[in-house]
Protein backbone atom coordinates (compact mmCIF):
# COMPACT_ATOMS: atom_id res chain seq x y z
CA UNK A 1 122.21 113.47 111.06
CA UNK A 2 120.12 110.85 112.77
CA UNK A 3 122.47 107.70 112.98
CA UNK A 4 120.42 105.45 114.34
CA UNK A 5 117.56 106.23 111.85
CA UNK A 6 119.55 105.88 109.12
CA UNK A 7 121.06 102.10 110.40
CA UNK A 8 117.21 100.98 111.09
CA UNK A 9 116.15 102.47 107.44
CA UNK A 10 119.01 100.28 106.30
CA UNK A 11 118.12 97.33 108.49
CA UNK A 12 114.86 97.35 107.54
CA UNK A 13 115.36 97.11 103.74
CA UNK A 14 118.53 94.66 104.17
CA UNK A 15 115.81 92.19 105.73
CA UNK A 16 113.09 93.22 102.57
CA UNK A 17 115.86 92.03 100.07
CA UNK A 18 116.50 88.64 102.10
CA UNK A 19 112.68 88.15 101.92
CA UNK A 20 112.63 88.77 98.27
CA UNK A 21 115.79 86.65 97.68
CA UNK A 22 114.27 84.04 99.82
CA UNK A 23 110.91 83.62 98.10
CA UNK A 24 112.99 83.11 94.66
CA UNK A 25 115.04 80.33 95.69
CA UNK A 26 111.80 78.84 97.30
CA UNK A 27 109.76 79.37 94.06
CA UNK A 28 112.33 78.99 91.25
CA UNK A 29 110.63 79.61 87.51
């Protein structure tokens, strides 16, 4: 098992959800 692949996968979409969150709260409906 590649650690460190796994933790960047994880990094990666962590920082795809705050970018999503992020663009709601700036553009509420």
């Amino acid at each position: 098992m590649d650690l460190g692949w796994d933790l960047s996968v994880h990094r990666q979409r962590l920082g795809w959800h705050r970018q999503m969150y992020s663009q709601l709260m700036s553009n509420p409906l």
